[in-house]
Protein backbone atom coordinates (compact mmCIF):
# COMPACT_ATOMS: atom_id res chain seq x y z
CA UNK A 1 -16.73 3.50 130.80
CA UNK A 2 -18.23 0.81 132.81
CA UNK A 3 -20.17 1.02 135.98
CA UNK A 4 -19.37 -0.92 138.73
CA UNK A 5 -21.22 -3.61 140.33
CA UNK A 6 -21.59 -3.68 144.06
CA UNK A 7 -22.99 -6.84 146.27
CA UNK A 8 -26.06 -6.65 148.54
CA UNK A 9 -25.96 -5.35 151.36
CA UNK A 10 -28.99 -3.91 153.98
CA UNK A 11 -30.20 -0.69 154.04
CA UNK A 12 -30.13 0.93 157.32
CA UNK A 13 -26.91 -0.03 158.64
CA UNK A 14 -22.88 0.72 157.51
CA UNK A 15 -22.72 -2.28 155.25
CA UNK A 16 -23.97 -0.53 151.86
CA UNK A 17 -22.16 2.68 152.61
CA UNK A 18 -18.80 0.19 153.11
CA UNK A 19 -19.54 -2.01 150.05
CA UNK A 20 -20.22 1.19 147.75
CA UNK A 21 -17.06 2.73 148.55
CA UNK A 22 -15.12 -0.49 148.47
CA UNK A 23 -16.53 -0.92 144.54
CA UNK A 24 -16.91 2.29 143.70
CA UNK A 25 -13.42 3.64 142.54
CA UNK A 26 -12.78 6.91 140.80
CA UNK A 27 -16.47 6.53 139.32
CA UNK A 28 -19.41 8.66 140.39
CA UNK A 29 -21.53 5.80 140.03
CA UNK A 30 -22.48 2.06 141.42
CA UNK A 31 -25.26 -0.25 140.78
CA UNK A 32 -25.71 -1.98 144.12
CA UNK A 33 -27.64 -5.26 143.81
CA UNK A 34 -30.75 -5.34 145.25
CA UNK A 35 -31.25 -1.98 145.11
CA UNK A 36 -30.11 0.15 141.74
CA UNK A 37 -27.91 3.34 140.80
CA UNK A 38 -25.89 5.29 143.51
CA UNK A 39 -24.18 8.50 141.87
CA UNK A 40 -22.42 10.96 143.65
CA UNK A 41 -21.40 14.72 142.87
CA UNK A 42 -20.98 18.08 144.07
CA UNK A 43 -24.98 18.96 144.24
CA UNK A 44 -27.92 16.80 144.10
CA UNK A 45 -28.90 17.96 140.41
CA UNK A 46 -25.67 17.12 139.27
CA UNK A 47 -25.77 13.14 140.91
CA UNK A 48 -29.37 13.21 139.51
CA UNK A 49 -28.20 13.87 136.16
CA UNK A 50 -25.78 11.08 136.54
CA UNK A 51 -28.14 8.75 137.72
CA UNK A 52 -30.49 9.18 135.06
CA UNK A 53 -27.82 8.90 132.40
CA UNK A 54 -26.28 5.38 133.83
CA UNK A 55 -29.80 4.13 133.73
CA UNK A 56 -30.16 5.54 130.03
CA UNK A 57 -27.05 3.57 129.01
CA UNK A 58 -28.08 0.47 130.43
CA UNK A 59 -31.21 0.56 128.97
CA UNK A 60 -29.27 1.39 125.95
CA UNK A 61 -26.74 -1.67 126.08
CA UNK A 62 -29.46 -3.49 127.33
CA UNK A 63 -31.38 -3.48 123.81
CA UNK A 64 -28.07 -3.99 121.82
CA UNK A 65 -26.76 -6.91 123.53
CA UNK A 66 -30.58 -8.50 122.19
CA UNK A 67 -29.39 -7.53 118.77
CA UNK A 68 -25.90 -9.08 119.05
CA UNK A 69 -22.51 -7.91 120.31
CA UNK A 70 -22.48 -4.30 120.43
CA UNK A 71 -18.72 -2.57 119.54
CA UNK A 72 -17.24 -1.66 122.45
CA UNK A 73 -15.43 1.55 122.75
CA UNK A 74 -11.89 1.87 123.98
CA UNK A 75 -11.13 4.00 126.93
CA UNK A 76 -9.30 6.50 124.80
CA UNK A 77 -12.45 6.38 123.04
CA UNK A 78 -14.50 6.79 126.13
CA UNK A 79 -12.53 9.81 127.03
CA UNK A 80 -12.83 11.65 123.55
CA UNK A 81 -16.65 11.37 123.86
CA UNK A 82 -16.82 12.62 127.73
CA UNK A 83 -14.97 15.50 126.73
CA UNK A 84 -16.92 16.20 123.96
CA UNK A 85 -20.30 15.87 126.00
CA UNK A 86 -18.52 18.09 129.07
CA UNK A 87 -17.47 21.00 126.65
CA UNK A 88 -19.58 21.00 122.76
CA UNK A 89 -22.38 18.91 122.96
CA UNK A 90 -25.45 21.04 124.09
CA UNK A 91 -23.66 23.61 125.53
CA UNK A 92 -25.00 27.34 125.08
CA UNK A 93 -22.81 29.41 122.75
CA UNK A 94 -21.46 32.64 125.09
């Protein structure tokens, strides 16, 4: 699904913490301008993970949109494919 886009805001102070949550949503990630991919989850390998995979993507997109309009996916779509990465894809057979 898409990533939200936060404004700028400083470093240091409550402003970025206040504009992240105020874009953020439901999502476990924000690109903040100025400054890149926040991701959030229950440990730090698990926001890392996320991180890394929003950057992926964009690099992904980023390349297709040079080629054209890539398809985009409906959410229902979008939710098919999470579950399938969450549960099948590269999981370890028990």
């Amino acid at each position: 699904g898409e990533i939200p886009i936060g404004g700028y805001a400083p470093v240091g102070g409550e402003d970025i913490g206040s504009e992240i949550m105020a874009k953020m949503g439901s999502c476990s990630a924000i690109v903040m301008q100025n400054h890149g991919v926040y991701a959030f989850a229950s440990t730090v390998w698990k926001a890392t993970v996320i991180a890394v995979e929003v950057e992926d993507l964009a690099k992904i997109a980023h390349f297709a949109m040079l080629h054209g309009n890539p398809i985009v996916l409906s959410q229902e779509q979008v939710t098919e494919f999470q579950n399938i990465y969450a549960t099948l894809y590269g999981q370890k057979e028990k």
